[in-house]
PDB file of N, CA and C in Angstrom:
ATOM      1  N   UNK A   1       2.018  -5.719  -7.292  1.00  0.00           N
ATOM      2  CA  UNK A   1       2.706  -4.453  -7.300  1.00  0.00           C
ATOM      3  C   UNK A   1       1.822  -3.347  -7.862  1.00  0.00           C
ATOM      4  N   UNK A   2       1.600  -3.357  -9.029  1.00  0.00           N
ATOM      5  CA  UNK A   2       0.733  -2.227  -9.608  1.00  0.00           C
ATOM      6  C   UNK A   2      -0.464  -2.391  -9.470  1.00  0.00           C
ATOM      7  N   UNK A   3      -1.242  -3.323  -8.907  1.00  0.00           N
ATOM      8  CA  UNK A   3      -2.493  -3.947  -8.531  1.00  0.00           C
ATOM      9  C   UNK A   3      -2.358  -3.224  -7.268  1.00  0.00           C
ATOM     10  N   UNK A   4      -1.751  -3.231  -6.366  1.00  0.00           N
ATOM     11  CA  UNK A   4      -1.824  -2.418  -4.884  1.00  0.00           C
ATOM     12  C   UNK A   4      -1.794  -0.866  -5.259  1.00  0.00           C
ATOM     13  N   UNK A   5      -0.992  -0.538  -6.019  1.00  0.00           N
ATOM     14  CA  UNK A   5      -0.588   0.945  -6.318  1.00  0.00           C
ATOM     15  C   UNK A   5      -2.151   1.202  -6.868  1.00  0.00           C
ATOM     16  N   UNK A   6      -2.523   0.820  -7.715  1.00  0.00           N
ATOM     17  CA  UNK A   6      -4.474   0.998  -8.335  1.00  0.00           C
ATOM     18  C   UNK A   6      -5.248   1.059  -7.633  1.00  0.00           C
ATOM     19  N   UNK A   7      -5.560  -0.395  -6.301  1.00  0.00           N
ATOM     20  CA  UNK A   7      -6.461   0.158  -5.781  1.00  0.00           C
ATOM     21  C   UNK A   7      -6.004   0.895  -4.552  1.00  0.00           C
ATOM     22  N   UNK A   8      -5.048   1.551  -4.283  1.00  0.00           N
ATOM     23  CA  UNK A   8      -4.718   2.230  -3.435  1.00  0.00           C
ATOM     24  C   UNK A   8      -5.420   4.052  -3.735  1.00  0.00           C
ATOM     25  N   UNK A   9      -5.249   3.871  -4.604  1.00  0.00           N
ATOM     26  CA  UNK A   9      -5.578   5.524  -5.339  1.00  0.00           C
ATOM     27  C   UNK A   9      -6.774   5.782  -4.742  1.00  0.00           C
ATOM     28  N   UNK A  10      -8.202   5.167  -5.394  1.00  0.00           N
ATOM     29  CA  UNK A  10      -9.303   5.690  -4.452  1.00  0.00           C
ATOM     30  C   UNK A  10      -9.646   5.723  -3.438  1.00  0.00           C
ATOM     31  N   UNK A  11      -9.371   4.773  -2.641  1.00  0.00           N
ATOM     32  CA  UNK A  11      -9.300   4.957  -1.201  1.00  0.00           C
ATOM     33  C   UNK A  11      -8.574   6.323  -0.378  1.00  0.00           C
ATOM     34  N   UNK A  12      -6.966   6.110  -0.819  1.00  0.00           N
ATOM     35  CA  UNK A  12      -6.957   7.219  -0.685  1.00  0.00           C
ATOM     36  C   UNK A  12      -7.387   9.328  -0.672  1.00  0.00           C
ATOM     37  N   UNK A  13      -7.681   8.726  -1.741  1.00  0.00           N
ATOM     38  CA  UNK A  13      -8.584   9.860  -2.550  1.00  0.00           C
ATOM     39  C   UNK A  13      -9.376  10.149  -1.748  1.00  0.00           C
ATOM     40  N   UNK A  14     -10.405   9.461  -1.446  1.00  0.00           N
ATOM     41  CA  UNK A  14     -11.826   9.907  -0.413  1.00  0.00           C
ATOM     42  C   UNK A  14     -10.657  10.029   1.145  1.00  0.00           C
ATOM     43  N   UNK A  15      -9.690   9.799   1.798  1.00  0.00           N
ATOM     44  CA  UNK A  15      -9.068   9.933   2.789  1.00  0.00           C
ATOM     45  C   UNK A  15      -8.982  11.515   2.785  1.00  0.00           C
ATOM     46  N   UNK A  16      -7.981  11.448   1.775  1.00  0.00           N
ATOM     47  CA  UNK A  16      -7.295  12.764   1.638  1.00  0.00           C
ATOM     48  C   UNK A  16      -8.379  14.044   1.087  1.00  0.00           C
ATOM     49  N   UNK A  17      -9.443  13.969   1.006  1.00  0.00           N
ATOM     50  CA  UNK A  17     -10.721  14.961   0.615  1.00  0.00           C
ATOM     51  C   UNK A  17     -10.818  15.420   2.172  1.00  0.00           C
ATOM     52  N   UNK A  18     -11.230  14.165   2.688  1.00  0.00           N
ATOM     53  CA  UNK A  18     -11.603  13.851   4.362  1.00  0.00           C
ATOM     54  C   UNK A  18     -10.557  14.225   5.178  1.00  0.00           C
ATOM     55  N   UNK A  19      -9.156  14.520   4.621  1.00  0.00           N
ATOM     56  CA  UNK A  19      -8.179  14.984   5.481  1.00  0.00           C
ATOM     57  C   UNK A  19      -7.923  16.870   5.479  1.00  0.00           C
ATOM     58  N   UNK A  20      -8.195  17.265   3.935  1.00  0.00           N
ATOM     59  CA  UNK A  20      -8.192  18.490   3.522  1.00  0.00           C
ATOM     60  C   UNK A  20      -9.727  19.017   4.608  1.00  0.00           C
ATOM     61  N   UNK A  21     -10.881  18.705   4.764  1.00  0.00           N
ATOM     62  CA  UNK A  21     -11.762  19.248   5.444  1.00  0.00           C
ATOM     63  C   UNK A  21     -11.392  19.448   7.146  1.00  0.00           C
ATOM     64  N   UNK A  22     -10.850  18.084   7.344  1.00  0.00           N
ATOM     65  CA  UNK A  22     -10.063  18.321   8.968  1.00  0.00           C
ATOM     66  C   UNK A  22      -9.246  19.314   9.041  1.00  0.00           C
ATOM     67  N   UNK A  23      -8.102  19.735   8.215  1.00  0.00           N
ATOM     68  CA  UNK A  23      -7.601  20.605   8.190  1.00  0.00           C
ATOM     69  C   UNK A  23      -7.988  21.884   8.348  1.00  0.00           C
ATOM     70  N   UNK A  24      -8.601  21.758   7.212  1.00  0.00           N
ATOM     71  CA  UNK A  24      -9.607  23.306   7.097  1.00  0.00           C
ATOM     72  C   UNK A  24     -10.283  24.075   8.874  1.00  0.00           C
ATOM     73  N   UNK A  25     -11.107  22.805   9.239  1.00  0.00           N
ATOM     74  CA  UNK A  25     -10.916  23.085  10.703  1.00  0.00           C
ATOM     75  C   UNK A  25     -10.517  23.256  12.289  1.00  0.00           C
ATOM     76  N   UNK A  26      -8.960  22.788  11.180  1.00  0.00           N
ATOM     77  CA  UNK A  26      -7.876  22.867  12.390  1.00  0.00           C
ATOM     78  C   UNK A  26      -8.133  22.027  13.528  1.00  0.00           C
ATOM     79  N   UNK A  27      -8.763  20.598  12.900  1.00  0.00           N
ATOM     80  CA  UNK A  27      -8.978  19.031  13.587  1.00  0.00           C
ATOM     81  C   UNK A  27      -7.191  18.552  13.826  1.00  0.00           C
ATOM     82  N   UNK A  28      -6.812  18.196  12.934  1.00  0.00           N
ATOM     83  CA  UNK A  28      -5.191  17.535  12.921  1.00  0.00           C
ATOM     84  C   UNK A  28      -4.398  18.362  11.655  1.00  0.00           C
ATOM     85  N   UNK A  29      -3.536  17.669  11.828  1.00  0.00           N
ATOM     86  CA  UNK A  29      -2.184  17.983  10.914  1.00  0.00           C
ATOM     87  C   UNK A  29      -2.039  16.802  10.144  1.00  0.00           C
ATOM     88  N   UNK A  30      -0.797  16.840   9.158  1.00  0.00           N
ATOM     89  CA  UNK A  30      -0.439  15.545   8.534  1.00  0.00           C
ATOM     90  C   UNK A  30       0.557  14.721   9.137  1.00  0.00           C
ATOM     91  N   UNK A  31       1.295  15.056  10.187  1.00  0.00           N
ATOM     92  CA  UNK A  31       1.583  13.461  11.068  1.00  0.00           C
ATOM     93  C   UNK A  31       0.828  12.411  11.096  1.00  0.00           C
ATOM     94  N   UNK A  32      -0.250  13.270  12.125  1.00  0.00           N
ATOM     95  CA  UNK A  32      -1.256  12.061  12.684  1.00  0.00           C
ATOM     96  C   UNK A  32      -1.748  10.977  11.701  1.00  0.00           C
ATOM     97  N   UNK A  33      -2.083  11.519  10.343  1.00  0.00           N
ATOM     98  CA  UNK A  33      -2.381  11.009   9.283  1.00  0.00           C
ATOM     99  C   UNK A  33      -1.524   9.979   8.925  1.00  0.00           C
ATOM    100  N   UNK A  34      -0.546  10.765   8.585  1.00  0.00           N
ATOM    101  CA  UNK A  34       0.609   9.312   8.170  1.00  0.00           C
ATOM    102  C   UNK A  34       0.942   8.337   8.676  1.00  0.00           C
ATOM    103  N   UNK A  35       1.163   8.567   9.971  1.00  0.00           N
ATOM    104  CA  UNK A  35       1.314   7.837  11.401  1.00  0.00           C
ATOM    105  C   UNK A  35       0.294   6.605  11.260  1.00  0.00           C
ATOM    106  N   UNK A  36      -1.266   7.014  11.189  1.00  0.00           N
ATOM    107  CA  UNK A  36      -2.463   6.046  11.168  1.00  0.00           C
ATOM    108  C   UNK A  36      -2.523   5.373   9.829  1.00  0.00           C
ATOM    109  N   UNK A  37      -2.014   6.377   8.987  1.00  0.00           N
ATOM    110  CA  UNK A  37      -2.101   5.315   7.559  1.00  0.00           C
ATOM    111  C   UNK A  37      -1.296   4.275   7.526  1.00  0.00           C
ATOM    112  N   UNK A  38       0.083   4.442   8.072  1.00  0.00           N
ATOM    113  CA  UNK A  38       1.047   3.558   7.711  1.00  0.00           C
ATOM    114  C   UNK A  38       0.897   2.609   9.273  1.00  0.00           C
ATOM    115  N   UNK A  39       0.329   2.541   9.857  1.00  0.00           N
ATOM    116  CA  UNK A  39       0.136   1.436  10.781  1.00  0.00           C
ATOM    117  C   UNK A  39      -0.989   0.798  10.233  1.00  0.00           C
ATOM    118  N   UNK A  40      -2.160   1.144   9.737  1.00  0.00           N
ATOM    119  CA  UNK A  40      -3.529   0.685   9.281  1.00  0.00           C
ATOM    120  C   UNK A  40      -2.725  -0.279   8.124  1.00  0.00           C
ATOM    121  N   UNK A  41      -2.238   0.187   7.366  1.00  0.00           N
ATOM    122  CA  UNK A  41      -1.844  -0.468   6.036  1.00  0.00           C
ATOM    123  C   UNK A  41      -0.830  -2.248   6.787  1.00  0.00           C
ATOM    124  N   UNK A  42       0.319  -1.521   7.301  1.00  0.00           N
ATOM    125  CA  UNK A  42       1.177  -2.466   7.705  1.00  0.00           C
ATOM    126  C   UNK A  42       0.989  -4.027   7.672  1.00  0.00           C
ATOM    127  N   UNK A  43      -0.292  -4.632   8.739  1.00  0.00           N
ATOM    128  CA  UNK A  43      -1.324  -5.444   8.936  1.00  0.00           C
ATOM    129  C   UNK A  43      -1.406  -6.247   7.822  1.00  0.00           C
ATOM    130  N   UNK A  44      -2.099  -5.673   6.876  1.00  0.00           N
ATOM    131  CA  UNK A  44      -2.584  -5.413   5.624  1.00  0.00           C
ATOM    132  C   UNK A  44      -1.663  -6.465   4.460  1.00  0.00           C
ATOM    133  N   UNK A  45      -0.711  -5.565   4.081  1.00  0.00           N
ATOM    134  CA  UNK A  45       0.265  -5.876   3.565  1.00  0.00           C
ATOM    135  C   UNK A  45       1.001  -6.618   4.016  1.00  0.00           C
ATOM    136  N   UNK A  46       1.252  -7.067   5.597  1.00  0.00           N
ATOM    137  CA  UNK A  46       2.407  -8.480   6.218  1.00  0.00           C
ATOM    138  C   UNK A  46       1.497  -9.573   5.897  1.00  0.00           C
ATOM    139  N   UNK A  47      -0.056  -9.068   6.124  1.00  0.00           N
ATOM    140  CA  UNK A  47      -1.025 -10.478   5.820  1.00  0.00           C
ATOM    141  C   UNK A  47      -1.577 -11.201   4.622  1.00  0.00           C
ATOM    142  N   UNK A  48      -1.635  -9.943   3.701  1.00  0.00           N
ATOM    143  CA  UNK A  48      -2.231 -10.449   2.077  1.00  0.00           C
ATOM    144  C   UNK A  48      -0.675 -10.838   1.634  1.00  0.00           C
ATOM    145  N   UNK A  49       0.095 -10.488   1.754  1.00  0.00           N
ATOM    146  CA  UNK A  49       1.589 -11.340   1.103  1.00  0.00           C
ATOM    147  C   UNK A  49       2.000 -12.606   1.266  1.00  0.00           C
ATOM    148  N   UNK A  50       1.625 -12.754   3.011  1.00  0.00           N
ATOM    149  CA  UNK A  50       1.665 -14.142   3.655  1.00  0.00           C
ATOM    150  C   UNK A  50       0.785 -15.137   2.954  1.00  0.00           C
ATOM    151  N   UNK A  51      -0.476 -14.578   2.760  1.00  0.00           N
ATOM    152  CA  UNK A  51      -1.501 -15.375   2.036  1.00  0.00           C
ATOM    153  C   UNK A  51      -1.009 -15.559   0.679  1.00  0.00           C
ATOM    154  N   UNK A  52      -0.876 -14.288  -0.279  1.00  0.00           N
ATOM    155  CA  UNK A  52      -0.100 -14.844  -1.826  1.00  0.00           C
ATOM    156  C   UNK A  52       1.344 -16.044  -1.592  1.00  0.00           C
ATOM    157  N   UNK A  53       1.675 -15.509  -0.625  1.00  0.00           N
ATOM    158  CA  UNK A  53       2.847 -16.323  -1.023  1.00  0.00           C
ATOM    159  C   UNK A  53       2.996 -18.220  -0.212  1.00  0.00           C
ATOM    160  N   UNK A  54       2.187 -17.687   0.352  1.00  0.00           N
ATOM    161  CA  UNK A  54       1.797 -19.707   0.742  1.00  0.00           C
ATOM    162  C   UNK A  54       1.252 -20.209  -0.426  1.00  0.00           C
ATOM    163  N   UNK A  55       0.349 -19.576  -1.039  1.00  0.00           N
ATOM    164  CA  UNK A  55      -0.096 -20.522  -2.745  1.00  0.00           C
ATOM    165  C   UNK A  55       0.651 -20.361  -3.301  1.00  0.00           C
ATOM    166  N   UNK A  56       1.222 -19.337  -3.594  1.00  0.00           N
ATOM    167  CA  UNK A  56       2.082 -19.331  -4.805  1.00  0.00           C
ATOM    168  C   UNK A  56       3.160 -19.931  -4.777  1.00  0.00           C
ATOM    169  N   UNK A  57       3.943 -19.806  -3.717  1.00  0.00           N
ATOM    170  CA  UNK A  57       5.671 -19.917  -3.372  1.00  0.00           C
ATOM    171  C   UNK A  57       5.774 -21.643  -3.510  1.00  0.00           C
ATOM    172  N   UNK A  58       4.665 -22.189  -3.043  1.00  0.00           N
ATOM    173  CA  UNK A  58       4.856 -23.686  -2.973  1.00  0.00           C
ATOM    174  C   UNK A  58       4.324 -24.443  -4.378  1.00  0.00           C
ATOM    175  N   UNK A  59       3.141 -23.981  -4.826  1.00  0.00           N
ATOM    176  CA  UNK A  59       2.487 -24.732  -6.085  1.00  0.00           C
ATOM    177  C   UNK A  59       3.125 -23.813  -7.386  1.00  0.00           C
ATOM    178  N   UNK A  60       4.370 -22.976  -7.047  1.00  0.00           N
ATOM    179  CA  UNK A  60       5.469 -22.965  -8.183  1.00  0.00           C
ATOM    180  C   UNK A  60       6.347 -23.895  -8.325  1.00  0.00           C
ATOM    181  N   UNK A  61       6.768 -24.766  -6.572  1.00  0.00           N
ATOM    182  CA  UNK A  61       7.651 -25.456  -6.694  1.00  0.00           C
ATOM    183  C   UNK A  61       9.003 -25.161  -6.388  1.00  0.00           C
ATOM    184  N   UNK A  62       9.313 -23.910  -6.096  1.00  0.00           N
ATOM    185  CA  UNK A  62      10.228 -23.613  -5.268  1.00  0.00           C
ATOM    186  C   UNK A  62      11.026 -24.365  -4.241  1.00  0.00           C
ATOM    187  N   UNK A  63      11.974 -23.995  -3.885  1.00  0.00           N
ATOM    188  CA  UNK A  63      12.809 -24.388  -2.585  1.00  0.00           C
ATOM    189  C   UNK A  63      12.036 -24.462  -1.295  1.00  0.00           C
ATOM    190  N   UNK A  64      12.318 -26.050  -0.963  1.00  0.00           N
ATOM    191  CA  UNK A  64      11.189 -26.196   0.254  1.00  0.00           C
ATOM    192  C   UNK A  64      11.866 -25.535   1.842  1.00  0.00           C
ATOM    193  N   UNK A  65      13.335 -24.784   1.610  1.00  0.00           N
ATOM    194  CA  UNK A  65      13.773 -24.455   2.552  1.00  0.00           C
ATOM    195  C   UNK A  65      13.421 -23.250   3.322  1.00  0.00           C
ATOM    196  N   UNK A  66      13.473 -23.256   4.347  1.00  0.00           N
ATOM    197  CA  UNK A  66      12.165 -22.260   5.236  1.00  0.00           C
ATOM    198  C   UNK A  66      13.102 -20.827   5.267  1.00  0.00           C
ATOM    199  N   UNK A  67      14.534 -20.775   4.963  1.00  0.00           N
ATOM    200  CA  UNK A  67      14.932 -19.491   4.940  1.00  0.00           C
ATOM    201  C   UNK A  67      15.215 -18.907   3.291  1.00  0.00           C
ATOM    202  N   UNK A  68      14.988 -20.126   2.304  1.00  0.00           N
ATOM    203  CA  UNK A  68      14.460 -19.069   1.408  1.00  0.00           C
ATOM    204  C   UNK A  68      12.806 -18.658   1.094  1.00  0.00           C
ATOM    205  N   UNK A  69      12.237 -19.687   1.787  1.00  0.00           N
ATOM    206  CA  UNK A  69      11.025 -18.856   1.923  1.00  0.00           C
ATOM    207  C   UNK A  69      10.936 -17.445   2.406  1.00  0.00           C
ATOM    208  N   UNK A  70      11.196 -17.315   3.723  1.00  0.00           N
ATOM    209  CA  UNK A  70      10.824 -16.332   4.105  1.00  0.00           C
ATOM    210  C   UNK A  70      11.810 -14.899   3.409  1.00  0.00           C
ATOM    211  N   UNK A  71      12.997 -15.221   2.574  1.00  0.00           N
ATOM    212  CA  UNK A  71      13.562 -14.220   1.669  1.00  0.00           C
ATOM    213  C   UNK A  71      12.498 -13.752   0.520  1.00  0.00           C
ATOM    214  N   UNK A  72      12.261 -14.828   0.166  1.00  0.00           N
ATOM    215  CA  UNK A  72      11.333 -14.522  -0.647  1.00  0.00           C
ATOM    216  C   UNK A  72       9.810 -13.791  -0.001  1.00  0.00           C
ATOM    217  N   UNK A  73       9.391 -14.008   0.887  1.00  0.00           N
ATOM    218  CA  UNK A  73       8.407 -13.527   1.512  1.00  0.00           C
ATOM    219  C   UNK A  73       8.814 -12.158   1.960  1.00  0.00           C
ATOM    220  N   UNK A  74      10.339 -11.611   2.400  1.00  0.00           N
ATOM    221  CA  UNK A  74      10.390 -10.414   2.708  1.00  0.00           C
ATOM    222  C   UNK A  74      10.603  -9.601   1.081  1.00  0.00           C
ATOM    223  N   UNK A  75      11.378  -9.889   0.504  1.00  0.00           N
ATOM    224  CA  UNK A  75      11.277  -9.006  -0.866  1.00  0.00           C
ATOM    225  C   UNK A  75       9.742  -8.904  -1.303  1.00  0.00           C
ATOM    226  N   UNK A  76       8.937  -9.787  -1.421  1.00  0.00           N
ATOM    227  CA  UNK A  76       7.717  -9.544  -1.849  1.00  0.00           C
ATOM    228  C   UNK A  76       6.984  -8.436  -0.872  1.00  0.00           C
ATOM    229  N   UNK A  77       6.991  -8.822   0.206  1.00  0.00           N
ATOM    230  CA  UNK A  77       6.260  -7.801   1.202  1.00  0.00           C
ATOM    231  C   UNK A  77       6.874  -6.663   0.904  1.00  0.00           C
ATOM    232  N   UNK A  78       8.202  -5.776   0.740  1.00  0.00           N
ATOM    233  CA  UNK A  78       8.812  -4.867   0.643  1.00  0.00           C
ATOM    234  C   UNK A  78       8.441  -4.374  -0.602  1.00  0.00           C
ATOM    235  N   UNK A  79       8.386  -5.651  -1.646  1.00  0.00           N
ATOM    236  CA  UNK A  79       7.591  -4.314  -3.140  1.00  0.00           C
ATOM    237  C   UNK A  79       5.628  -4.175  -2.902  1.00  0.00           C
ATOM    238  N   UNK A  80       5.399  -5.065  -2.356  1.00  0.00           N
ATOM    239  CA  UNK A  80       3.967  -4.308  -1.792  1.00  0.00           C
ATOM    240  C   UNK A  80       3.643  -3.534  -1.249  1.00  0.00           C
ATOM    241  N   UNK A  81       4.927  -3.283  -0.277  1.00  0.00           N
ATOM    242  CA  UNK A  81       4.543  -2.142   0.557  1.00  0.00           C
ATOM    243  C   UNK A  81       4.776  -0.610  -0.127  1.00  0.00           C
ATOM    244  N   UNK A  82       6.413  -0.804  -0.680  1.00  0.00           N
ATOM    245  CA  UNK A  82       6.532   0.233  -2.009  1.00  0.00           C
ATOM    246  C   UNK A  82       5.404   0.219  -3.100  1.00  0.00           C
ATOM    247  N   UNK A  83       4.919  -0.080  -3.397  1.00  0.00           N
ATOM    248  CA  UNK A  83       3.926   0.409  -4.553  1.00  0.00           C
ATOM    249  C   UNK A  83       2.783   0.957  -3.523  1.00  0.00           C
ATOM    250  N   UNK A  84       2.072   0.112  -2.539  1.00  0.00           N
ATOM    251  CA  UNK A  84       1.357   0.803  -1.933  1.00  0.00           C
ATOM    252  C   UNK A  84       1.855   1.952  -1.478  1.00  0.00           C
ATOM    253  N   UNK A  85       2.232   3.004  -0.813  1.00  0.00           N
ATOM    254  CA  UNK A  85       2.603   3.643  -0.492  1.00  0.00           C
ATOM    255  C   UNK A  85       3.170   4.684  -1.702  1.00  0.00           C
ATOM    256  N   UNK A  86       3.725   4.313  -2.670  1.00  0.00           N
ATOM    257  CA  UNK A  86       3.834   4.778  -3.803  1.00  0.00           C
ATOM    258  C   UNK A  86       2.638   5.518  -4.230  1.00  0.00           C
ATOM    259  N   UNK A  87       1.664   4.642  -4.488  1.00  0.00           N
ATOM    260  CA  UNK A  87       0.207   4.645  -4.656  1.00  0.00           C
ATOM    261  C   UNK A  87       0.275   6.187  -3.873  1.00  0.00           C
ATOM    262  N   UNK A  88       0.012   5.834  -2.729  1.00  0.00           N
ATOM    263  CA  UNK A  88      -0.374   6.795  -1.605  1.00  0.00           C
ATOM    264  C   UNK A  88       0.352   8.155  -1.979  1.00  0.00           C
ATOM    265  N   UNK A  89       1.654   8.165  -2.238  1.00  0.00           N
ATOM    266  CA  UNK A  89       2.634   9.542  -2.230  1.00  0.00           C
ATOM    267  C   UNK A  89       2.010  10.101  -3.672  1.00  0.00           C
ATOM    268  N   UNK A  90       1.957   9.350  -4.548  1.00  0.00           N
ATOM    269  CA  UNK A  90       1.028   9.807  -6.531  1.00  0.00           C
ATOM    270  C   UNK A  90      -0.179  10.508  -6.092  1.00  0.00           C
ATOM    271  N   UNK A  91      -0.919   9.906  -5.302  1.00  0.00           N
ATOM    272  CA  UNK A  91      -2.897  10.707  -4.672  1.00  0.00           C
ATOM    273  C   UNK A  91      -2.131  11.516  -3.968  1.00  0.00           C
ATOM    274  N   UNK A  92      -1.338  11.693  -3.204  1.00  0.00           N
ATOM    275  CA  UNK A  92      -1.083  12.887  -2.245  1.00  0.00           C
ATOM    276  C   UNK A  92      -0.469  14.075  -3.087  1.00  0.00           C
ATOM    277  N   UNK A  93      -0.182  13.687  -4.370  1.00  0.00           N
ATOM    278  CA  UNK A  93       0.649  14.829  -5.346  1.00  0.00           C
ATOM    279  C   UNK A  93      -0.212  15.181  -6.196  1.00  0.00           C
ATOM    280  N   UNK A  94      -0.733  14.463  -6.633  1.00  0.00           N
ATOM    281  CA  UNK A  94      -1.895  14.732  -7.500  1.00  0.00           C
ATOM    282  C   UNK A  94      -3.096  15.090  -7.642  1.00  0.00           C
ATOM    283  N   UNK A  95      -3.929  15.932  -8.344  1.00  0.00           N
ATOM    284  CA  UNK A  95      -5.629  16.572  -8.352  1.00  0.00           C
ATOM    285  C   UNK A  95      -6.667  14.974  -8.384  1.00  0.00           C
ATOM    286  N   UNK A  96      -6.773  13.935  -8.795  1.00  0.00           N
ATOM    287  CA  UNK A  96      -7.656  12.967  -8.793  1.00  0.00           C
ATOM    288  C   UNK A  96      -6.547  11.700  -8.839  1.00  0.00           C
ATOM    289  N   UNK A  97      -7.231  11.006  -9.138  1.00  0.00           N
ATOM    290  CA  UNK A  97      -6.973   9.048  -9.653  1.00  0.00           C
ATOM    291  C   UNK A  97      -6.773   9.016 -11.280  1.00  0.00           C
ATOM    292  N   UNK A  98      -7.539   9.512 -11.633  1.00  0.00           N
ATOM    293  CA  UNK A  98      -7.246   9.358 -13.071  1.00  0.00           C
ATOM    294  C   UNK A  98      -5.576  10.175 -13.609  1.00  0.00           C
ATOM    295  N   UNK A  99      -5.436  11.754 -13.002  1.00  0.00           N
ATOM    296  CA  UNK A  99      -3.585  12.016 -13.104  1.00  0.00           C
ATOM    297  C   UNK A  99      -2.815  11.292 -12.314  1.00  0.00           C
ATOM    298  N   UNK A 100      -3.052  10.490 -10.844  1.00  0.00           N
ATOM    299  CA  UNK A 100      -2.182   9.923 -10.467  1.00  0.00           C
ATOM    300  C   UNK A 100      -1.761   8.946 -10.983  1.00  0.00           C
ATOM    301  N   UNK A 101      -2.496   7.825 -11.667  1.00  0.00           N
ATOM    302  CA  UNK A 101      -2.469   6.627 -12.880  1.00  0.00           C
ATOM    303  C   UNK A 101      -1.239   6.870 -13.813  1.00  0.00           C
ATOM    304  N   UNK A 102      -1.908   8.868 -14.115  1.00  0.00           N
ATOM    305  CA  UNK A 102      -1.229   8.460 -15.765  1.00  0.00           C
ATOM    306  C   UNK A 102      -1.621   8.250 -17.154  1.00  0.00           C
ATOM    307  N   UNK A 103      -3.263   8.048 -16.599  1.00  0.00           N
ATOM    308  CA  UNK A 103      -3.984   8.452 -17.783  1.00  0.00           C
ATOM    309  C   UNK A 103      -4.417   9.640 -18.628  1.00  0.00           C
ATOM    310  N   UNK A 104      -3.692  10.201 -17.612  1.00  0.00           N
ATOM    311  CA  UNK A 104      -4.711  11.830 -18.359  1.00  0.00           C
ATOM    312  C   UNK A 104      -3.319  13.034 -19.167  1.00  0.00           C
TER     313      UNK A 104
END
Protein backbone atom coordinates (compact mmCIF):
# COMPACT_ATOMS: atom_id res chain seq x y z
CA UNK A 1 0.00 0.00 0.00
CA UNK A 2 2.29 2.81 1.01
CA UNK A 3 5.20 1.09 -0.75
CA UNK A 4 3.19 1.71 -4.17
CA UNK A 5 2.04 5.23 -3.07
CA UNK A 6 6.32 5.98 -2.57
CA UNK A 7 7.48 4.71 -5.43
CA UNK A 8 4.81 6.08 -7.39
CA UNK A 9 5.78 9.77 -6.57
CA UNK A 10 8.97 9.96 -8.70
CA UNK A 11 8.02 8.51 -11.54
CA UNK A 12 5.35 10.44 -11.65
CA UNK A 13 7.12 13.54 -11.00
CA UNK A 14 9.46 13.30 -14.09
CA UNK A 15 5.84 12.43 -16.09
CA UNK A 16 4.17 15.33 -14.97
CA UNK A 17 7.41 17.91 -15.63
CA UNK A 18 7.18 16.04 -19.16
CA UNK A 19 3.46 16.67 -19.23
CA UNK A 20 3.63 20.52 -18.11
CA UNK A 21 6.25 21.05 -21.25
CA UNK A 22 3.65 19.24 -23.72
CA UNK A 23 1.29 21.48 -22.60
CA UNK A 24 3.15 24.48 -22.81
CA UNK A 25 3.25 23.53 -26.53
CA UNK A 26 -0.11 22.74 -26.99
CA UNK A 27 1.05 18.81 -27.74
CA UNK A 28 -2.08 17.28 -25.53
CA UNK A 29 -4.31 17.98 -22.74
CA UNK A 30 -4.85 16.04 -19.49
CA UNK A 31 -7.28 13.31 -20.72
CA UNK A 32 -4.95 11.76 -22.91
CA UNK A 33 -2.66 11.58 -19.97
CA UNK A 34 -4.88 10.00 -17.59
CA UNK A 35 -6.38 7.79 -20.03
CA UNK A 36 -2.52 6.34 -20.77
CA UNK A 37 -1.60 6.42 -17.19
CA UNK A 38 -4.36 4.48 -15.91
CA UNK A 39 -4.21 1.78 -18.64
CA UNK A 40 -0.19 1.62 -18.37
CA UNK A 41 -0.57 1.13 -14.59
CA UNK A 42 -3.67 -1.38 -14.70
CA UNK A 43 -1.32 -4.40 -16.12
CA UNK A 44 0.93 -3.54 -13.51
CA UNK A 45 -1.02 -3.70 -10.55
CA UNK A 46 -3.53 -6.96 -11.75
CA UNK A 47 0.09 -8.60 -12.18
CA UNK A 48 2.42 -7.65 -9.16
CA UNK A 49 -0.73 -8.53 -6.78
CA UNK A 50 -1.24 -11.84 -8.56
CA UNK A 51 2.41 -12.47 -7.92
CA UNK A 52 2.27 -11.17 -4.00
CA UNK A 53 -0.55 -12.97 -3.44
CA UNK A 54 0.32 -16.59 -4.77
CA UNK A 55 3.33 -16.48 -2.06
CA UNK A 56 1.79 -14.99 0.36
CA UNK A 57 -1.95 -16.11 0.39
CA UNK A 58 -0.81 -19.81 0.46
CA UNK A 59 2.55 -19.97 2.71
CA UNK A 60 0.20 -17.96 5.32
CA UNK A 61 -1.99 -20.86 5.19
CA UNK A 62 -5.11 -19.55 4.40
CA UNK A 63 -8.29 -21.07 2.97
CA UNK A 64 -7.44 -23.37 0.16
CA UNK A 65 -10.84 -22.37 -1.40
CA UNK A 66 -10.49 -20.74 -4.85
CA UNK A 67 -13.37 -18.15 -4.16
CA UNK A 68 -11.84 -16.91 -1.15
CA UNK A 69 -8.82 -16.61 -2.85
CA UNK A 70 -9.67 -14.64 -5.41
CA UNK A 71 -11.74 -12.20 -2.63
CA UNK A 72 -8.87 -11.83 -1.21
CA UNK A 73 -6.95 -11.17 -4.39
CA UNK A 74 -9.62 -8.54 -5.41
CA UNK A 75 -9.49 -6.42 -2.09
CA UNK A 76 -5.76 -6.50 -2.31
CA UNK A 77 -5.62 -5.40 -5.95
CA UNK A 78 -8.22 -2.58 -5.12
CA UNK A 79 -5.94 -1.11 -2.17
CA UNK A 80 -2.97 -1.19 -4.66
CA UNK A 81 -4.56 0.35 -7.04
CA UNK A 82 -5.92 3.12 -4.45
CA UNK A 83 -2.68 4.03 -3.04
CA UNK A 84 -1.17 3.97 -6.41
CA UNK A 85 -3.19 6.33 -7.85
CA UNK A 86 -3.43 8.11 -4.60
CA UNK A 87 0.26 8.40 -5.04
CA UNK A 88 -0.47 9.83 -8.46
CA UNK A 89 -3.46 12.46 -7.38
CA UNK A 90 -0.60 13.79 -4.03
CA UNK A 91 2.36 14.49 -7.26
CA UNK A 92 -0.42 15.94 -9.29
CA UNK A 93 -1.31 18.43 -6.22
CA UNK A 94 1.78 18.98 -5.09
CA UNK A 95 5.31 21.19 -5.94
CA UNK A 96 7.84 17.91 -5.54
CA UNK A 97 8.00 14.26 -3.76
CA UNK A 98 9.32 15.35 -0.77
CA UNK A 99 5.54 17.71 0.00
CA UNK A 100 3.66 15.00 -1.54
CA UNK A 101 5.15 12.36 1.22
CA UNK A 102 4.67 14.72 3.94
CA UNK A 103 7.90 15.34 4.85
CA UNK A 104 8.31 18.80 4.48
Amino acid sequence: GVYSFNTTLPVFEALRNMFYRHKHSRMYRQLPLVIAVTIVELPFILLSSMLFNIGFYFLVGFSLQASKFFMYYLFFTLNMAVWNFLGQTFMSVFPDAATAQGFE
